[in-house]
Protein backbone atom coordinates (compact mmCIF):
# COMPACT_ATOMS: atom_id res chain seq x y z
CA UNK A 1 21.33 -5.38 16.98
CA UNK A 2 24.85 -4.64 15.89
CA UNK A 3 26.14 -0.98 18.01
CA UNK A 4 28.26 -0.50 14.38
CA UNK A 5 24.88 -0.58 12.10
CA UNK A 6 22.88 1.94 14.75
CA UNK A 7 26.12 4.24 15.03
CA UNK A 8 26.12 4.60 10.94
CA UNK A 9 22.91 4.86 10.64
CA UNK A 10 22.84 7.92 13.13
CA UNK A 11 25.67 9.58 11.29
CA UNK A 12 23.92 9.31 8.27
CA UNK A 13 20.77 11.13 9.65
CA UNK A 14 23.30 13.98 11.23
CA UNK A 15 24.67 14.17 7.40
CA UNK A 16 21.73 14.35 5.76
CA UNK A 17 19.79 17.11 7.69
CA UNK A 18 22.66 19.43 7.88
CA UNK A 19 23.43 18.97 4.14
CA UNK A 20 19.47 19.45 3.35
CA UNK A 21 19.47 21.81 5.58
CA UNK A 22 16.59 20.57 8.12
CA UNK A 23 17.75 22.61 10.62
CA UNK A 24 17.31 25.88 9.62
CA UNK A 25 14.63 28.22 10.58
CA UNK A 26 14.11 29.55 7.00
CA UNK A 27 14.59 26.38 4.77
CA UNK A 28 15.79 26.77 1.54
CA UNK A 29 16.15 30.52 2.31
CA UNK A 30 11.96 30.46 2.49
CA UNK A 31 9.73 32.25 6.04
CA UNK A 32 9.20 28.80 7.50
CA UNK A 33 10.81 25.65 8.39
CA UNK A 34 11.11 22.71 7.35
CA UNK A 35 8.35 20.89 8.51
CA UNK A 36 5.86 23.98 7.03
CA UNK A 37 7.58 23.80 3.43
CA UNK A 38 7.20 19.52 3.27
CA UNK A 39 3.35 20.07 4.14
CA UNK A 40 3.04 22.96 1.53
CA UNK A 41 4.89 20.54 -0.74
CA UNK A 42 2.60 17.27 0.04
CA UNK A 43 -0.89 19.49 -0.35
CA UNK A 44 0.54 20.07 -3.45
CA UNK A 45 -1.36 22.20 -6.51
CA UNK A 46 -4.72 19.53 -6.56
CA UNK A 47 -4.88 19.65 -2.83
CA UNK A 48 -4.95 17.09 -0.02
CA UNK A 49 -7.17 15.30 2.13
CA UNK A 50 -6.33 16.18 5.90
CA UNK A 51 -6.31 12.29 6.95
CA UNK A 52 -3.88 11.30 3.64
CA UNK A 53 -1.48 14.02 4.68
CA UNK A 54 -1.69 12.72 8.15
CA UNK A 55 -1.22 8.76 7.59
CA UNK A 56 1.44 10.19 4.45
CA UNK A 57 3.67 12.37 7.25
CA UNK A 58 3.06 10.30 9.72
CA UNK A 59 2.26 12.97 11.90
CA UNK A 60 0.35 13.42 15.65
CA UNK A 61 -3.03 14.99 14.88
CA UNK A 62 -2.13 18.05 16.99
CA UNK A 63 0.83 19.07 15.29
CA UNK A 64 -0.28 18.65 12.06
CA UNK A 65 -3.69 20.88 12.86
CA UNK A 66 -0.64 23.37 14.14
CA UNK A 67 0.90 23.70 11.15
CA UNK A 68 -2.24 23.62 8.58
CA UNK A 69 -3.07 26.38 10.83
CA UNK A 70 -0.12 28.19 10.71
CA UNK A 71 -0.13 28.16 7.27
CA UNK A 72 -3.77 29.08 6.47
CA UNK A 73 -2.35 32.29 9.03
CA UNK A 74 0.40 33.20 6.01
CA UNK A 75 -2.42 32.94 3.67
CA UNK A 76 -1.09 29.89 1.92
CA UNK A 77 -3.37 27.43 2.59
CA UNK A 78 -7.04 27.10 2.33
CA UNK A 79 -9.27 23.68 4.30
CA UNK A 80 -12.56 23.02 4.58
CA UNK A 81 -14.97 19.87 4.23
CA UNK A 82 -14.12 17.68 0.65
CA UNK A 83 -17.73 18.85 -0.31
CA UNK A 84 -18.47 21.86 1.10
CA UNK A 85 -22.40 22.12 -0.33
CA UNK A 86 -24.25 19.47 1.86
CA UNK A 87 -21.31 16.91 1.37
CA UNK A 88 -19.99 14.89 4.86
CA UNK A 89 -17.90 17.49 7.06
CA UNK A 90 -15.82 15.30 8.85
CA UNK A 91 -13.50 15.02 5.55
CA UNK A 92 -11.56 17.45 5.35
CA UNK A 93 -9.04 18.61 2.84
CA UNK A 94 -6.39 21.15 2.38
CA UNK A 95 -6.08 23.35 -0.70
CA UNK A 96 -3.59 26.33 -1.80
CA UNK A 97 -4.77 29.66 -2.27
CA UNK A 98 -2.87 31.62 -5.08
CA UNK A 99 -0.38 32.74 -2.98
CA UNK A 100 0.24 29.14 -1.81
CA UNK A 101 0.47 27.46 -5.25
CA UNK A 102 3.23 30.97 -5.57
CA UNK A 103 4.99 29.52 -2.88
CA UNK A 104 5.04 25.68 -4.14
CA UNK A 105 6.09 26.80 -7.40
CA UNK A 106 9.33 28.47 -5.64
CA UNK A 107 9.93 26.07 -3.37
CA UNK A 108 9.85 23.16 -6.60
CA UNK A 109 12.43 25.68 -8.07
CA UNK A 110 14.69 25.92 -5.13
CA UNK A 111 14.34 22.22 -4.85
CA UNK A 112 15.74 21.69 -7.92
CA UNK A 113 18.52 24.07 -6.96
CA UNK A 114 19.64 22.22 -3.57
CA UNK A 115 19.80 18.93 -5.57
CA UNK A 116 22.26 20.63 -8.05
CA UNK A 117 24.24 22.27 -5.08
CA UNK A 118 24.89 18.37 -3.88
CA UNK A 119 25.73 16.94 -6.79
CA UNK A 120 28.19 19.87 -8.64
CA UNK A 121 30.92 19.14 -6.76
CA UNK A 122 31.25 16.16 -7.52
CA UNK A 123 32.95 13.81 -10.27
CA UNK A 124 30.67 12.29 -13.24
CA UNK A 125 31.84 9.00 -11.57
CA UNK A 126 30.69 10.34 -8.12
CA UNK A 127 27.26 11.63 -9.22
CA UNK A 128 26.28 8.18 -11.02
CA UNK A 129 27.03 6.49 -7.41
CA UNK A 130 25.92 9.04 -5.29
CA UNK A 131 22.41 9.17 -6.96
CA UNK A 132 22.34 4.73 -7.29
CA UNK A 133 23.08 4.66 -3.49
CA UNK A 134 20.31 7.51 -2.83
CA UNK A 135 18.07 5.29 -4.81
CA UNK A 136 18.83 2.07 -3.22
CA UNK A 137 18.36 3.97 0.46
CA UNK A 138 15.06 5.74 -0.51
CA UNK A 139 13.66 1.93 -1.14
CA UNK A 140 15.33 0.67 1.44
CA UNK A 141 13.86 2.98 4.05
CA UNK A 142 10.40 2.92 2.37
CA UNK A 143 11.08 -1.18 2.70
CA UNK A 144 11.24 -0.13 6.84
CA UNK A 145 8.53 2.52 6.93
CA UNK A 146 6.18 -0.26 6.37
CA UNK A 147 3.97 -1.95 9.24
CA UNK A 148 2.74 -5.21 9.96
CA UNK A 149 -0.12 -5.45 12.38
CA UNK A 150 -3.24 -7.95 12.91
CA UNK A 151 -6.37 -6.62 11.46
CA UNK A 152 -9.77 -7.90 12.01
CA UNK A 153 -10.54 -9.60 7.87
CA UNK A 154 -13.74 -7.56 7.88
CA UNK A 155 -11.76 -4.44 8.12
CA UNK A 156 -12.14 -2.25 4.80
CA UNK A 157 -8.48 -2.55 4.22
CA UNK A 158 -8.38 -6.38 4.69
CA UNK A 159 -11.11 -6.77 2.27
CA UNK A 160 -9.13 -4.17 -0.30
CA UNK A 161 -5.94 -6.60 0.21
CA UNK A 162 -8.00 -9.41 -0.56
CA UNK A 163 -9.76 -8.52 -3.50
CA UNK A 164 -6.26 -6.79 -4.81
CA UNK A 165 -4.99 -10.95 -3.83
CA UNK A 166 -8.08 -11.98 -5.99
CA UNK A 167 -7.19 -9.93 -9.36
CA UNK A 168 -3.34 -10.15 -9.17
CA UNK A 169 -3.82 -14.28 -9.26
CA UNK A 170 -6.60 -13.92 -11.69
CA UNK A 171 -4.20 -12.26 -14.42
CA UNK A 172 -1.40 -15.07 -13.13
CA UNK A 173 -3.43 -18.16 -13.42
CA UNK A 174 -3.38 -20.42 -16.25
CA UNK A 175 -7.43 -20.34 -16.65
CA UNK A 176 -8.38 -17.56 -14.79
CA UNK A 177 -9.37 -17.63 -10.73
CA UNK A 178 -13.08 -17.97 -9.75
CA UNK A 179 -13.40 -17.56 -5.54
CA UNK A 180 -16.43 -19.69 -6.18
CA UNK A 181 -14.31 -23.03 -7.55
CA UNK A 182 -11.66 -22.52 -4.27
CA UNK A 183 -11.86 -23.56 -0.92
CA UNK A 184 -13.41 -20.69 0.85
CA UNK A 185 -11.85 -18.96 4.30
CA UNK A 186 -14.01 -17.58 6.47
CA UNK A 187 -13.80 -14.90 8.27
CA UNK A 188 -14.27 -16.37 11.79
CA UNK A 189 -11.39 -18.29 10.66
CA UNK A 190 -8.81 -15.53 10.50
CA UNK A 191 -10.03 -14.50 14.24
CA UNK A 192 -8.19 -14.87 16.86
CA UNK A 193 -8.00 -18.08 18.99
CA UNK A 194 -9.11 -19.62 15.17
CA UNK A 195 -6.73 -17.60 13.30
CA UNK A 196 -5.60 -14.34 12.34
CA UNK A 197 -5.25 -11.58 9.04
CA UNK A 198 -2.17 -9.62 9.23
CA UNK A 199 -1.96 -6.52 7.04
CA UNK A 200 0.77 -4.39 5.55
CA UNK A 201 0.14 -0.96 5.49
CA UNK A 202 2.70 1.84 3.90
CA UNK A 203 1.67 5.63 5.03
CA UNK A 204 -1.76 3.70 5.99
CA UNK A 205 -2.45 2.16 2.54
CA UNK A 206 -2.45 -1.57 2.37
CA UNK A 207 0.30 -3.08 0.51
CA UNK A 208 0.36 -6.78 1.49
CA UNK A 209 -1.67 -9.05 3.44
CA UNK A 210 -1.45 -12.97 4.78
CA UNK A 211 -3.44 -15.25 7.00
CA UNK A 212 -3.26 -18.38 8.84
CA UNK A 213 -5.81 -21.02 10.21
CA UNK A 214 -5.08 -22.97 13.30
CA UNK A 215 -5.84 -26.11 12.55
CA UNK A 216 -6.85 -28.59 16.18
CA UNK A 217 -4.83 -31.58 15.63
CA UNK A 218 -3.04 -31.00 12.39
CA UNK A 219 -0.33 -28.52 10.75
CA UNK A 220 -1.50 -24.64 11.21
CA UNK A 221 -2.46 -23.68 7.28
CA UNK A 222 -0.97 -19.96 5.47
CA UNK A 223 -3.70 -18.48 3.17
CA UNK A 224 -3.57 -15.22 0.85
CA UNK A 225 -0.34 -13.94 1.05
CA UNK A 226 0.01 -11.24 -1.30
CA UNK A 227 2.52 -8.10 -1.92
CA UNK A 228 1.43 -4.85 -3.54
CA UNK A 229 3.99 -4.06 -7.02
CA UNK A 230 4.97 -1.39 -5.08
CA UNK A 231 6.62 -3.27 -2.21
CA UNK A 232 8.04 -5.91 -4.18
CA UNK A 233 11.03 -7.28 -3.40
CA UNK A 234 11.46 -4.80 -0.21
CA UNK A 235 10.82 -8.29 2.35
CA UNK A 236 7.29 -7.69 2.66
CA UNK A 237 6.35 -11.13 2.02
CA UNK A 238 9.45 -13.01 4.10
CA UNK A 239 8.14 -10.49 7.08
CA UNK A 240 4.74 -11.20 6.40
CA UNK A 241 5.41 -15.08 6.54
CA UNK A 242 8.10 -15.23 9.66
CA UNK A 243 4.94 -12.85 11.59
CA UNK A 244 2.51 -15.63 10.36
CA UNK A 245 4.91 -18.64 11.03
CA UNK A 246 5.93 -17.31 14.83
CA UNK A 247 2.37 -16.58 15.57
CA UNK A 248 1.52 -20.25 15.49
CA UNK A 249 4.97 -21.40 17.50
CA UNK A 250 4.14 -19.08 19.71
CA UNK A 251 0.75 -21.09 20.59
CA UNK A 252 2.02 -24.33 20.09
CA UNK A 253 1.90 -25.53 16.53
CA UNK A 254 4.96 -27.46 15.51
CA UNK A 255 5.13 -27.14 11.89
CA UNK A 256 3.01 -24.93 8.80
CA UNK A 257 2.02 -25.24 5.51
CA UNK A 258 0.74 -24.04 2.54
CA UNK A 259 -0.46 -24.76 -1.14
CA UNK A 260 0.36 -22.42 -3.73
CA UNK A 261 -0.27 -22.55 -7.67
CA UNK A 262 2.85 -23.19 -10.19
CA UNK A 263 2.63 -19.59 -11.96
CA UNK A 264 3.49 -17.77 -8.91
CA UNK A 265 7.11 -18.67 -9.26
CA UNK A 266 8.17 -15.54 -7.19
CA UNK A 267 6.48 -16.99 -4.02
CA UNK A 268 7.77 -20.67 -4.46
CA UNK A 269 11.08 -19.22 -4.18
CA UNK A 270 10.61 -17.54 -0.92
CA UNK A 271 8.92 -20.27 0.47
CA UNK A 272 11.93 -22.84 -0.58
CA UNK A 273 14.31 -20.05 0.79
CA UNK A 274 12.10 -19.74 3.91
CA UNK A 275 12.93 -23.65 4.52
CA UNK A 276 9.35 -25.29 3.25
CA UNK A 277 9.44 -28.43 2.54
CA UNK A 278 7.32 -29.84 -0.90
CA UNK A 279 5.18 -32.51 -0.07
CA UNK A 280 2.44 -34.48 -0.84
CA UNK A 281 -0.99 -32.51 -1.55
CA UNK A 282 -3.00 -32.47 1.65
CA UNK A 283 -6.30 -30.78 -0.11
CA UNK A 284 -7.78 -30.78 -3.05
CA UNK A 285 -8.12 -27.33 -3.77
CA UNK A 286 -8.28 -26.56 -7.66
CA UNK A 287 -5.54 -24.22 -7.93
CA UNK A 288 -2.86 -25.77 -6.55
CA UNK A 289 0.18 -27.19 -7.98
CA UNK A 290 2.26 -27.31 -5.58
CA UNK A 291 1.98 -27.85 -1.53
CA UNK A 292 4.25 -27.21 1.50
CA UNK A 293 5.40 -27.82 5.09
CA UNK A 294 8.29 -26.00 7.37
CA UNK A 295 8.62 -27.58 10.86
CA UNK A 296 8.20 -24.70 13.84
CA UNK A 297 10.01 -24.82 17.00
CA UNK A 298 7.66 -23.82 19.56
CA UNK A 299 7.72 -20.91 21.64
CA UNK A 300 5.96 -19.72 24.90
C-alpha cells in the first residue's frame, strides 16, 4: 500500500485525538477518561446489553469487565442479568443509576460544547466543508470497520442475512418472490470443499451476505448476494464478490457466474463494472432476467 496514504492517515489520527482531546486523564474536564465517558455514553439512558457494548466497542472482554467495573465503583453504573426474576443469567446488561444518567446528561452537554469549540473558529465557508468531509470520513471508516469472514449457512446470522435477502427481493420483484418457485441452495452446498457463505458483519450485526457453489466440471455459480441499506454503497457488495470470485481461483475454477433478476438494477451495475460478461441463460430459474460470466485467473 502507498507509504503517502498510511503517513496521512496517521496524522489524521494524531489530529484528531489531541483536538478531541483523547488523551487527557479527565476528558472533557469530567473524573475519568476517555474510554470510561464513551462506555457511559454507549449504555446510554435505556441501558445496554454487556455483549452489544462489547461487539459495538469492539473491545477485549477483560477490559471492558474493567471498566463496567470501574464505573459501577463511582456509582454510575448498575449490571445484572437482562431478567433478573428467573430470566437466563448469562445475559447481562448494563444500566445507569441516577447518578449515572447525571453524568450522561453532562457529558451530552459538554459534547455539544467541544463540537462548537471546533467549529467557531472557523469561516461559514469552512464549517460547511469541515462538517461534509467529517461526514464523508465517518462513512468511510464505518465502510472499513466492516468484516468479511466465512460462516457456516446454518449460523443464526447467516440465516438472518438470508431471510433479510428474501424480503428485500420480495418488495423488488415484479410479482413478488416465493423461495418455493426458485431453485433451492442447500446448505451442504455453501460448505466447504462444496461451497461456502461469507457474511458481513458491522459491530457483529450482519449487514451483507453472498455464496458460491463449486460446480465439478462447469463454471463455479454466486448465489444471494445482498447488502444491508445501511452499508450501501460503502463496497460491501464489490468486497463481498472479489472474496467470493478469488475463493474459487484460488481452487481452480477458471471463470464464475451468476443470474440475477432485471429490477435489481443496482447489482447489474456492479457486476458489469466487476467485468461479467451477459450471456446466454444457463438455468431456468424463474426469476431471472438476466445471466452472467467473468473469466478467473487461477491462483494456488
Amino acid at each position: 500500500m502507498n507509504s503517502e496514504l498510511i503517513a496521512t492517515v496517521r496524522r489524521f489520527n494524531r489530529t484528531v485525538t489531541q483536538r478531541v482531546g483523547a488523551l487527557d486523564d479527565q476528558y472533557m474536564s469530567r473524573d475519568r477518561p476517555l474510554a470510561q465517558a464513551r462506555l457511559l455514553w454507549e449504555i446510554g439512558p435505556d441501558g445496554a446489553e454487556v455483549a452489544a457494548l462489547r461487539a459495538r466497542l469492539g473491545l477485549d472482554s477483560g477490559y471492558l469487565s474493567r471498566l463496567l467495573r470501574t464505573l459501577e465503583g463511582d456509582g454510575l453504573v448498575s449490571v445484572g442479568p437482562a431478567d433478573r426474576v428467573g430470566g437466563d443469567g448469562r445475559v447481562r446488561v448494563a444500566t445507569l443509576t441516577a447518578a449515572g444518567r447525571s453524568e450522561w446528561a453532562e457529558l451530552d452537554e459538554r459534547s455539544d460544547e467541544l463540537a462548537r469549540s471546533i467549529l467557531e473558529p472557523l469561516s461559514d465557508r469552512r464549517r460547511e466543508r469541515l462538517v461534509t468531509a467529517m461526514a464523508e470520513a465517518e462513512r468511510l471508516l464505518v465502510g472499513s470497520m466492516v468484516v468479511v469472514e466465512p460462516c457456516p449457512p446454518a449460523d443464526p446470522r447467516a440465516r438472518a442475512s438470508v431471510r433479510a435477502y428474501a424480503r428485500e427481493i420480495a418488495q423488488r420483484f415484479d410479482d413478488g418472490f416465493d423461495p418455493a418457485l426458485s431453485k433451492p441452495v442447500r446448505d451442504e452446498a455453501l460448505v466447504p470443499p462444496a461451497g461456502v457463505f461469507l457474511l458481513a458483519t458491522l459491530n457483529g450485526e450482519p449487514v451483507g451476505c453472498g455464496a458460491i457453489k463449486l460446480h465439478a466440471g462447469a463454471p463455479a455459480e454466486i448465489k444471494r448476494v445482498w447488502v444491508a441499506d445501511s452499508v450501501r454503497g460503502l463496497g460491501v457488495g464489490r468486497r463481498l464478490l472479489d472474496q467470493l470470485e478469488r475463493y474459487a481461483a484460488e481452487r481452480g475454477w477458471t471463470a464464475v457466474r451468476l443470474d440475477t433478476n432485471r429490477n435489481l438494477t443496482e447489482a447489474i451495475a456492479m457486476y458489469r463494472a466487476a467485468g461479467y460478461q451477459e450471456i446466454e441463460p444457463y438455468n431456468d430459474e424463474p426469476y431471472a432476467h438476466h445471466w452472467f460470466e467473468k473469466r478467473l485467473a487461477p491462483l494456488t
